[in-house]
Protein backbone atom coordinates (compact mmCIF):
# COMPACT_ATOMS: atom_id res chain seq x y z
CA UNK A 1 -96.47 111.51 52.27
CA UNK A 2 -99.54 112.74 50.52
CA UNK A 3 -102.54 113.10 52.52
CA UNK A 4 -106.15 113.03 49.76
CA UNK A 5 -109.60 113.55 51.29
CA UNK A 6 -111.57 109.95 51.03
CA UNK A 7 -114.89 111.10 50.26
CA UNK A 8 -116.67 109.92 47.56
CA UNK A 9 -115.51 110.74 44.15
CA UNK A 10 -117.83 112.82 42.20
CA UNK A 11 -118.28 112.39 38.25
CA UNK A 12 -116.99 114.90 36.28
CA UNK A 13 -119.61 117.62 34.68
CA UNK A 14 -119.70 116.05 31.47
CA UNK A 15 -120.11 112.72 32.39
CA UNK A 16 -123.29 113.79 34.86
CA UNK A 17 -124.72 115.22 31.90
CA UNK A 18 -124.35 113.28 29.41
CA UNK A 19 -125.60 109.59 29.32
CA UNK A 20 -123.46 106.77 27.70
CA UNK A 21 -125.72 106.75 24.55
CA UNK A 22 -124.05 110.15 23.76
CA UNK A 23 -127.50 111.77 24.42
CA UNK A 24 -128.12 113.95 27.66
CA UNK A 25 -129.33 112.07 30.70
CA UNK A 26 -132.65 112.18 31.70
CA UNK A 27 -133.42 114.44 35.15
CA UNK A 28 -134.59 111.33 37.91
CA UNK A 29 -137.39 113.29 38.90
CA UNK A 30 -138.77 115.14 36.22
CA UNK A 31 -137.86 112.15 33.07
CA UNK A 32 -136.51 115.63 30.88
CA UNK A 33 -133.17 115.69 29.41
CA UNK A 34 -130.50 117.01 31.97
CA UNK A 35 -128.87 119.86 29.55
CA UNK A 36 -126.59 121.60 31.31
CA UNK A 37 -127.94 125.40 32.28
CA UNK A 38 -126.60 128.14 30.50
CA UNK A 39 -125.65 129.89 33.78
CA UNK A 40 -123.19 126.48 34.49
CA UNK A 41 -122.16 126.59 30.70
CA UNK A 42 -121.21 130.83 31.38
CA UNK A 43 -119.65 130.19 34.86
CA UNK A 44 -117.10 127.93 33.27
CA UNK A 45 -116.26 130.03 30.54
CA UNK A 46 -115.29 132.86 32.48
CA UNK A 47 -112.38 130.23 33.66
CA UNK A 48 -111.20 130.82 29.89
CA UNK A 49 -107.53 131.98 30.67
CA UNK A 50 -107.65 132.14 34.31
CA UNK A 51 -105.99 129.57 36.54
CA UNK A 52 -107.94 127.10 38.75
CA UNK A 53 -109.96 128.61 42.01
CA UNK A 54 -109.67 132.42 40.26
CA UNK A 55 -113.59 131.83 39.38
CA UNK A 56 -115.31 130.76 42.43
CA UNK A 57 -118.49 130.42 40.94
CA UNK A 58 -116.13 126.96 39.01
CA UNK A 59 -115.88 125.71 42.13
CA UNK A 60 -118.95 123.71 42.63
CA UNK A 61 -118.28 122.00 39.07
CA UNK A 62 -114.76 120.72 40.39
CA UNK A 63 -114.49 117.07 40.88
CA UNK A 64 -110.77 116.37 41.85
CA UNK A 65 -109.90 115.19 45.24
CA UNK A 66 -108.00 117.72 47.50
CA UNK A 67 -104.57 117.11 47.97
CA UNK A 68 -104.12 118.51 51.76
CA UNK A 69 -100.38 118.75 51.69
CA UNK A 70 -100.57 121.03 48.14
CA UNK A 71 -103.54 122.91 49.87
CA UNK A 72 -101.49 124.02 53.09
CA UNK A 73 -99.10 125.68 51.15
CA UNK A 74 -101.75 127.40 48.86
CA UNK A 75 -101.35 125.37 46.05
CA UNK A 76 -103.06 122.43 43.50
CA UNK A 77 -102.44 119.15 41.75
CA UNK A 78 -101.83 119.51 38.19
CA UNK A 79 -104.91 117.36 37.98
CA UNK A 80 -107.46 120.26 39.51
CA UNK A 81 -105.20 122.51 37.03
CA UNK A 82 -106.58 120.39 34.06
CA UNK A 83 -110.19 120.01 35.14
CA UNK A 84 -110.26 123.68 36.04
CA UNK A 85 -109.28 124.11 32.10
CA UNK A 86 -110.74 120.87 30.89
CA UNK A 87 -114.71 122.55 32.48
CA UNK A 88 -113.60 126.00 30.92
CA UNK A 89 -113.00 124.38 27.73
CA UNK A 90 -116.47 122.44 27.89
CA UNK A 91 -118.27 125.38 28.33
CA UNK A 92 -117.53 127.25 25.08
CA UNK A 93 -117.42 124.14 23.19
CA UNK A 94 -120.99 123.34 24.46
CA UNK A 95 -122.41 127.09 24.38
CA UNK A 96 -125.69 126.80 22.16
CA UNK A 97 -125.12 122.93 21.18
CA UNK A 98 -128.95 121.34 21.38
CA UNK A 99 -126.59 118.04 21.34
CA UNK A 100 -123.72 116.68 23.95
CA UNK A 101 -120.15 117.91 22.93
CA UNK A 102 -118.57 114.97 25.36
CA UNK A 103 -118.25 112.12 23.80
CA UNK A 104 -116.50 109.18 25.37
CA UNK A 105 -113.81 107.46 23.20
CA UNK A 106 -113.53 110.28 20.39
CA UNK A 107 -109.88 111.57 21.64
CA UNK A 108 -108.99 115.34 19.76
CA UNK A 109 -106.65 113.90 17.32
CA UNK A 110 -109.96 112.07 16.06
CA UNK A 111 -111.90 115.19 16.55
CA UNK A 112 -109.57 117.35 14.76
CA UNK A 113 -109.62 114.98 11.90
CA UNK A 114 -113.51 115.11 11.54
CA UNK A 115 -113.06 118.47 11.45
CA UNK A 116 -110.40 118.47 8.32
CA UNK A 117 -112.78 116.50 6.94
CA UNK A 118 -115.90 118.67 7.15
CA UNK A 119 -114.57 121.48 4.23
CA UNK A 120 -115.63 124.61 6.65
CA UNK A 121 -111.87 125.28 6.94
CA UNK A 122 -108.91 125.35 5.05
CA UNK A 123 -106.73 122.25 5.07
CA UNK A 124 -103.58 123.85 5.30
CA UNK A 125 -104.52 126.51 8.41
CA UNK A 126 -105.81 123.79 10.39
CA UNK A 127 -102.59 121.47 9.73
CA UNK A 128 -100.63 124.87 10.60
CA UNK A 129 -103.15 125.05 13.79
CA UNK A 130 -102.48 121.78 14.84
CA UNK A 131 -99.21 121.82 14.55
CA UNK A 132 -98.97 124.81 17.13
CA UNK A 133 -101.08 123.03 19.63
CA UNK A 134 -98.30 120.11 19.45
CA UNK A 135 -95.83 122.14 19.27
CA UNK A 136 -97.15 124.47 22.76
CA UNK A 137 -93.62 124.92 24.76
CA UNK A 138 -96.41 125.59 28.04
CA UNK A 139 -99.49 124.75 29.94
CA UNK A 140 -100.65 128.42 28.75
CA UNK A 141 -99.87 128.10 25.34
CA UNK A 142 -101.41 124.82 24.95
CA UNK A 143 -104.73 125.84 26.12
CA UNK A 144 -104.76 128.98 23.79
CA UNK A 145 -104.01 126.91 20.95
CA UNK A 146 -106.61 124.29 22.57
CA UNK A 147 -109.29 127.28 22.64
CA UNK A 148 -108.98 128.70 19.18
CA UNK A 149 -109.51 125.05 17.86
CA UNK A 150 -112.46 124.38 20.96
CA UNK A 151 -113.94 126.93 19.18
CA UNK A 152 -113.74 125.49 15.47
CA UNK A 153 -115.22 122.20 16.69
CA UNK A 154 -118.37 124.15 18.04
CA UNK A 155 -119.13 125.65 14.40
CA UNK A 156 -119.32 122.42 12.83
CA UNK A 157 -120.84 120.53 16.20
CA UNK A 158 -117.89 117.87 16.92
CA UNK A 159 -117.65 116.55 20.20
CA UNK A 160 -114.78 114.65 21.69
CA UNK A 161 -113.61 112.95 24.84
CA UNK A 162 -113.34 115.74 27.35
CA UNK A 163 -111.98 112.81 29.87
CA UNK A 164 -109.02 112.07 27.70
CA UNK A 165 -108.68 115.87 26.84
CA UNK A 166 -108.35 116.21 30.76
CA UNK A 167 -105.75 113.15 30.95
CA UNK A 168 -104.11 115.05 28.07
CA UNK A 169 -103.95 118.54 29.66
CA UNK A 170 -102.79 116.92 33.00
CA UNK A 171 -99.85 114.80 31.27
CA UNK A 172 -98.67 118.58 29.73
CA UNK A 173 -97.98 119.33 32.76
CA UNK A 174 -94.50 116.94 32.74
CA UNK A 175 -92.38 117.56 29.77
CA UNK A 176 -91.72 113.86 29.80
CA UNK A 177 -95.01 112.92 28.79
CA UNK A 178 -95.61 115.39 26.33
CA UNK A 179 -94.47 113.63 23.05
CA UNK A 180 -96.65 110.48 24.15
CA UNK A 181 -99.51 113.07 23.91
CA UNK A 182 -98.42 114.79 20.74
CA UNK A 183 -97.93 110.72 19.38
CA UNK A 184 -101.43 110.03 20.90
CA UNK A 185 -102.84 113.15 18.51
CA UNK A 186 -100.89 112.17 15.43
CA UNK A 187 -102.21 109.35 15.20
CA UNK A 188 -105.62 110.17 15.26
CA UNK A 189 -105.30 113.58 13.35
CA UNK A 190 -102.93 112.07 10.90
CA UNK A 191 -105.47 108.72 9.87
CA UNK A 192 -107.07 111.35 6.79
CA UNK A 193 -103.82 110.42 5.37
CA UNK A 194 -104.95 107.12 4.43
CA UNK A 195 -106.63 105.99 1.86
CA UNK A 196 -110.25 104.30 1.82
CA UNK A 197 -110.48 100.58 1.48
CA UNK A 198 -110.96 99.83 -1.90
CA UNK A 199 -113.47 97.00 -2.71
């Protein structure tokens, strides 16, 4: 039987920093916006690629409870895999934004759509880069498709959901529950198809 520490859960780095407004919560003490540091912002990128507790200095941003029969044979739950990558993933996609890049509810089908929609790439690569990302055979190849398109939201300042991106990168994990993810995307990514409402 699994064994899980019971202490309190902590909120996930995104969620401590940003307030449910979509603006950056405001420091108790000092009434300033809480922006996240540039050190925290570095010490998660250098998680780009690496696999969870390889970067220690990650390991005060992790949130996950500790599963004790995983740890005493030197391993992790898929879901510390996925908020190792999920916090690696937030800090490129939040390097030098003045404005949060979580935002709850906006799920990356919906984010890659706003970004077909904002004409600073070409149509047809990002379809073709989209389609690779549902189309990852891996956990490794999904987050280097993930990155490469992390990185294409930060030019144009989109921010998603990096709770369900976590949910997503966690359910990648079991090849059963990968084509309800790659539905999940469709559906958002795919909505440019439709037309507008006409009056």
């Amino acid at each position: 039987m699994t064994t899980e520490h019971t202490t309190a859960k902590r909120r996930r780095y995104w969620d401590d920093v940003t307030a449910p407004d979509h603006t950056w919560r405001l420091d108790p003490r000092t009434k300033q916006p809480r922006r996240p540091p540039g050190e925290d912002l570095a010490a998660m990128r250098k998680g780009l690629g690496r696999p969870v507790m390889d970067v220690f200095d990650m390991t005060r941003f992790y949130s996950c409870e500790v599963d004790d029969v995983l740890a005493l044979r030197d391993e992790v739950s898929d879901e510390q895999k996925a908020e190792h990558a999920a916090l690696a993933l937030y800090g490129l996609h939040q390097q030098g934004q003045a404005t949060p890049m979580h935002r709850r509810g906006l799920k990356l089908g919906e984010a890659l759509r706003a970004l077909r929609r904002s004409g600073r790439f070409s149509e047809e690569a990002l379809d073709t880069r989209v389609a690779q990302l549902a189309g990852a055979t891996s956990v490794s190849a999904l987050l280097v498709h993930l990155r490469g398109l992390i990185t294409q939201l930060r030019t144009v300042g989109q921010p998603l959901d990096y709770d369900h991106l976590m949910a997503d990168i966690q359910a990648w994990h079991c090849t059963d529950r990968r084509p309800q993810v790659r539905l999940k995307w469709a559906v958002g990514y795919q909505s440019w198809k439709e037309k507008p409402p006409t009056d």
